[in-house]
N, C-alpha and C. Protein backbone atom coordinates (compact mmCIF):
# COMPACT_ATOMS: atom_id res chain seq x y z
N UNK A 1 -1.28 24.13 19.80
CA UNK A 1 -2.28 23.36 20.53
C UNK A 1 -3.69 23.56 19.97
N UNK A 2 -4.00 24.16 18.99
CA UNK A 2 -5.33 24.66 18.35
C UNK A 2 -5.86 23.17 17.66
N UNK A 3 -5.03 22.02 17.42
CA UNK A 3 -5.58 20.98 16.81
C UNK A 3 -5.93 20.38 17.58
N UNK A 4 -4.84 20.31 18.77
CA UNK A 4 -5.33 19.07 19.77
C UNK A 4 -6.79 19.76 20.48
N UNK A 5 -6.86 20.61 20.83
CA UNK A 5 -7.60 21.35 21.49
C UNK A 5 -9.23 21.08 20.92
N UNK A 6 -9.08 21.23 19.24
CA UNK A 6 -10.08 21.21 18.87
C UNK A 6 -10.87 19.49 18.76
N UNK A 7 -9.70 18.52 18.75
CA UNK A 7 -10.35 17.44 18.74
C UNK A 7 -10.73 16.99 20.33
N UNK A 8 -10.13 17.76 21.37
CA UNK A 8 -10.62 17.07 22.40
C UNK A 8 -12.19 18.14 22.73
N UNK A 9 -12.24 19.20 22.23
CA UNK A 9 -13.53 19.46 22.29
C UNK A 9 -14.74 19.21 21.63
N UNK A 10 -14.53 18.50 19.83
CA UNK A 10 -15.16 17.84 19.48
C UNK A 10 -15.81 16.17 20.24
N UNK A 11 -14.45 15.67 20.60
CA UNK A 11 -14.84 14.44 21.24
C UNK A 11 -15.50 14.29 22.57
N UNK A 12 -15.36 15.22 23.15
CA UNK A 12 -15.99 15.55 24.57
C UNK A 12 -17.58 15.98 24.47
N UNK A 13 -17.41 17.22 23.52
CA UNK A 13 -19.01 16.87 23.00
C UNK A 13 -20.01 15.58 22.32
N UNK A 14 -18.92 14.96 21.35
CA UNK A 14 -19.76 14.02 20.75
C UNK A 14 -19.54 13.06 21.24
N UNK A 15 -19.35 13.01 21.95
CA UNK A 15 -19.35 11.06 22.68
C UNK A 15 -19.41 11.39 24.29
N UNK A 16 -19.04 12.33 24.71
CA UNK A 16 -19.67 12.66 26.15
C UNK A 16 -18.88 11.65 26.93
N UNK A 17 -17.35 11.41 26.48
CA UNK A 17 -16.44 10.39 27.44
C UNK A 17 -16.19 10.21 29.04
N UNK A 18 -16.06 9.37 29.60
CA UNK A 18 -15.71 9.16 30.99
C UNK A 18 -13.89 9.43 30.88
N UNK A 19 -13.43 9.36 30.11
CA UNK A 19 -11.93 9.45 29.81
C UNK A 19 -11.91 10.15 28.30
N UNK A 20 -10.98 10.61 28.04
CA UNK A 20 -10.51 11.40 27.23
C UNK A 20 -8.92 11.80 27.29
N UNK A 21 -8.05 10.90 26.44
CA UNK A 21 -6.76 11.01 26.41
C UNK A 21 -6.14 11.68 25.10
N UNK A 22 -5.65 12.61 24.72
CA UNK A 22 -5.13 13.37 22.87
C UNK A 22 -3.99 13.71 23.66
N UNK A 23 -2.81 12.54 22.81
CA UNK A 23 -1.58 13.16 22.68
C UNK A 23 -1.37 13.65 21.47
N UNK A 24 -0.48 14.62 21.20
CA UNK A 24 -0.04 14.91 20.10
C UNK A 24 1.41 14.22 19.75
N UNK A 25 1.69 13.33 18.98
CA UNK A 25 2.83 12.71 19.26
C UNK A 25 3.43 13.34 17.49
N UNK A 26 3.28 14.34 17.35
CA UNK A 26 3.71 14.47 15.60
C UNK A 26 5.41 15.19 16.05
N UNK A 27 6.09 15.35 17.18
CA UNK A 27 7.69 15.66 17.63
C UNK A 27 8.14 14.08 16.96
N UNK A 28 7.98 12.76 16.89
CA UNK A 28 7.85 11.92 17.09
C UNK A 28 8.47 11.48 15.21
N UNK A 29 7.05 11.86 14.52
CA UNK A 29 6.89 11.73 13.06
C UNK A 29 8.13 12.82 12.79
N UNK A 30 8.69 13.91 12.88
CA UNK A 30 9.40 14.98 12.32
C UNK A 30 10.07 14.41 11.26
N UNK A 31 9.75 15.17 10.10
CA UNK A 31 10.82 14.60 8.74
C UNK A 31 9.73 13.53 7.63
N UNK A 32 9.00 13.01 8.41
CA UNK A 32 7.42 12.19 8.00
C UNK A 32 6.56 12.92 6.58
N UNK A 33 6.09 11.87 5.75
CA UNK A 33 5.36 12.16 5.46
C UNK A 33 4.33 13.20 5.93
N UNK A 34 3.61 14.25 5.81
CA UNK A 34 2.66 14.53 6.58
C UNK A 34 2.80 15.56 8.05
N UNK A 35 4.09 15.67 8.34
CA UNK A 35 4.52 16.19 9.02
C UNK A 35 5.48 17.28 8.54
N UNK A 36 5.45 18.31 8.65
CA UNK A 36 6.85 19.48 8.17
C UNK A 36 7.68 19.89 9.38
N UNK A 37 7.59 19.43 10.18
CA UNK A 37 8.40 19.70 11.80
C UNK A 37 7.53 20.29 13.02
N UNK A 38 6.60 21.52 12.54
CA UNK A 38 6.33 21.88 13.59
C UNK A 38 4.48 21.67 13.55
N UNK A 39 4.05 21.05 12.37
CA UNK A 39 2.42 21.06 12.43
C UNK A 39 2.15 20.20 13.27
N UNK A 40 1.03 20.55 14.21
CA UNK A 40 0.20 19.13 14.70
C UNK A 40 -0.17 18.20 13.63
N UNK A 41 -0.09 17.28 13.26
CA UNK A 41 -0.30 16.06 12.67
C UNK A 41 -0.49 14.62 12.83
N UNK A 42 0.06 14.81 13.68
CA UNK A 42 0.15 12.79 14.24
C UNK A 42 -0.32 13.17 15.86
N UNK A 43 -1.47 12.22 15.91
CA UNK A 43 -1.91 11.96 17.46
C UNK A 43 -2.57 10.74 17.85
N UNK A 44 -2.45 10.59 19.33
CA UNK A 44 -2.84 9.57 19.92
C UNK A 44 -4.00 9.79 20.48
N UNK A 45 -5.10 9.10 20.62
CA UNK A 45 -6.62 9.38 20.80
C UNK A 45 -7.03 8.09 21.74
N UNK A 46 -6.94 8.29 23.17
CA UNK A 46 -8.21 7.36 24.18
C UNK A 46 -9.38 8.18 24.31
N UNK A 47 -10.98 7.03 23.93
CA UNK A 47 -11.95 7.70 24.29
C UNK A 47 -12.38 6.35 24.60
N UNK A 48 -13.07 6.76 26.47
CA UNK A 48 -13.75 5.59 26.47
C UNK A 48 -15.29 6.11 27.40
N UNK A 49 -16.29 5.53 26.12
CA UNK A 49 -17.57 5.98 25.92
C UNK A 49 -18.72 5.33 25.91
N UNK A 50 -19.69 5.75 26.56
CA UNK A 50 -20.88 4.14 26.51
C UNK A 50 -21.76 4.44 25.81
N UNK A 51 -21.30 5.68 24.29
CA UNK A 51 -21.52 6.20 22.88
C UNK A 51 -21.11 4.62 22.23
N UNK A 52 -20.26 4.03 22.63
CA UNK A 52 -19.79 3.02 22.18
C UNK A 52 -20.14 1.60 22.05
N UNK A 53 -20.88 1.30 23.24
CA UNK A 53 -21.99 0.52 23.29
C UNK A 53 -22.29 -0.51 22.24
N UNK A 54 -22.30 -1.60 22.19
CA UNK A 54 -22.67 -2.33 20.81
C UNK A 54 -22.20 -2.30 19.56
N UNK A 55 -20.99 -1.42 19.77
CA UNK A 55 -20.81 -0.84 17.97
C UNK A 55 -18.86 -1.72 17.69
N UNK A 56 -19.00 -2.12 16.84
CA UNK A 56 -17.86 -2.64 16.71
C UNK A 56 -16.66 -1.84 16.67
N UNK A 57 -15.68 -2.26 15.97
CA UNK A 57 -13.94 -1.57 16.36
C UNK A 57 -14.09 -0.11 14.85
N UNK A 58 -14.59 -0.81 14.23
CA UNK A 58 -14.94 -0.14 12.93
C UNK A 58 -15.72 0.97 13.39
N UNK A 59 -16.82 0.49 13.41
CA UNK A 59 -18.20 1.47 14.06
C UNK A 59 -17.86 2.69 14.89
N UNK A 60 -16.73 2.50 16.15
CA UNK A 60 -16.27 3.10 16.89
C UNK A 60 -15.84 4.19 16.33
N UNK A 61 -14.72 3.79 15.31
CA UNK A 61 -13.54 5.02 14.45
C UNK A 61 -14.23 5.57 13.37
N UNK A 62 -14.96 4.91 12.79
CA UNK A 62 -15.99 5.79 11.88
C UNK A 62 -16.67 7.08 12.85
N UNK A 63 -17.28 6.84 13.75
CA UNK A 63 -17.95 7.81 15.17
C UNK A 63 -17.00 8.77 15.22
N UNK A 64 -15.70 8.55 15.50
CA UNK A 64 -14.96 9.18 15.90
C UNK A 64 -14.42 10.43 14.68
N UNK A 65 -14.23 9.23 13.11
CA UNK A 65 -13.81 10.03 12.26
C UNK A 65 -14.82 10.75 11.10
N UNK A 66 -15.97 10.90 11.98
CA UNK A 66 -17.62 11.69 11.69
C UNK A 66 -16.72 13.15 12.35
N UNK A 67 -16.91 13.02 13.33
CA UNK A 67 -16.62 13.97 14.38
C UNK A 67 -15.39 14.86 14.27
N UNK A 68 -14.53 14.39 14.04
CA UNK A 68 -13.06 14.86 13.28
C UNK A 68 -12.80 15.27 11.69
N UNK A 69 -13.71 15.23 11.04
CA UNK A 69 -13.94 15.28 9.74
C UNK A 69 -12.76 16.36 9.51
N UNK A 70 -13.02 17.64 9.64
CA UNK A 70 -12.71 18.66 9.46
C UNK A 70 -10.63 19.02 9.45
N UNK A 71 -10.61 18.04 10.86
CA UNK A 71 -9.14 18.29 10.82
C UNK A 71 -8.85 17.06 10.45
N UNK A 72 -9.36 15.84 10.00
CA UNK A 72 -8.61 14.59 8.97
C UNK A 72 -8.38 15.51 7.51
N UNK A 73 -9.27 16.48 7.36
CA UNK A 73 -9.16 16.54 5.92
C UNK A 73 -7.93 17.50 5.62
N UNK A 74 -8.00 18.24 7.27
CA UNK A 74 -7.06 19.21 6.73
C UNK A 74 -5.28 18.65 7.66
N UNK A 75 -5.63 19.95 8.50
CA UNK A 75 -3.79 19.33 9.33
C UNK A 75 -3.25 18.00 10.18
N UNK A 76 -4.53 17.02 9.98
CA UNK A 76 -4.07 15.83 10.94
C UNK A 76 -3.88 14.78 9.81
N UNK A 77 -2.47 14.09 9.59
CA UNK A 77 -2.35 13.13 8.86
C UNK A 77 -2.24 12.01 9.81
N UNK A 78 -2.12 11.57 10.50
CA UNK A 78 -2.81 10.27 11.38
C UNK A 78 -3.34 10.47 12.74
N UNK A 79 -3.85 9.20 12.89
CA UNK A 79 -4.44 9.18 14.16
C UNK A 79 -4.92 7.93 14.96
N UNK A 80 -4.33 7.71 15.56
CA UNK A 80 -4.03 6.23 16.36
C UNK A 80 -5.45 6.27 17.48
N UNK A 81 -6.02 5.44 17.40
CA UNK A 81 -7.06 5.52 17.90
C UNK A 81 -7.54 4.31 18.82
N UNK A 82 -7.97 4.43 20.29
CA UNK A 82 -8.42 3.17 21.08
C UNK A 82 -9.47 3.70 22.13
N UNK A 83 -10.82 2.79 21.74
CA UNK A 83 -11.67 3.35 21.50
C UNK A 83 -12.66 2.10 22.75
N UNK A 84 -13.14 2.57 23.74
CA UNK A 84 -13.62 1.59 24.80
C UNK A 84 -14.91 1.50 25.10
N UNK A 85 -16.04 0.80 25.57
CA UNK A 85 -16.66 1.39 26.23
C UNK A 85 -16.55 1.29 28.05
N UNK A 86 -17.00 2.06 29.04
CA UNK A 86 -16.80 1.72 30.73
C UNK A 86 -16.71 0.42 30.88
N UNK A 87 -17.02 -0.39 30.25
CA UNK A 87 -17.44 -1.63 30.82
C UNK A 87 -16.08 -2.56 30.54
N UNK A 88 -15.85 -1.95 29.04
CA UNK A 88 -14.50 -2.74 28.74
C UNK A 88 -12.88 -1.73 29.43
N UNK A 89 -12.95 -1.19 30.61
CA UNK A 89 -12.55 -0.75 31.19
C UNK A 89 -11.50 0.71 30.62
N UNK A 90 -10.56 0.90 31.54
CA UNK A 90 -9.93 2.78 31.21
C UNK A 90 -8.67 2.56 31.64
């Protein structure tokens, strides 16, 4: 849980979400590219943020993959991402 953990405390700081959803779905990938059976690797990411505000679908995951830098480069080989602001609802 040290990956998931760390991206939901990155994202909680940097976007300051009303919601905040990190599954880890890498049981899922097993045998995968990118996956060796037991690494965190593959996750599912709701953040919905009014960080988000004006910024397109792009804009959003770039924000997001500022913030995550660290574990894209290292143990997370994907990351499914849906990305809101309050207004466009939770």
């Amino acid at each position: 849980m040290k990956v998931r953990a760390a991206i939901e405390r990155k994202l909680a700081q940097g976007l300051s979400p009303v919601r905040l959803v990190v599954e880890d779905d890498s049981a899922r990938h097993a045998g995968h590219h990118g996956n060796d059976g037991g690494a965190e690797s593959h996750f599912r990411v709701e953040v919905v943020s009014a960080a988000f505000a004006g910024k397109s679908r792009v804009e959003r995951h770039r924000m997001v993959n500022v913030l995550l830098a660290e574990e894209l480069a290292g143990p997370v080989h994907a990351l499914q991402l849906a990305t809101r602001t309050p207004d466009e609802g939770q």
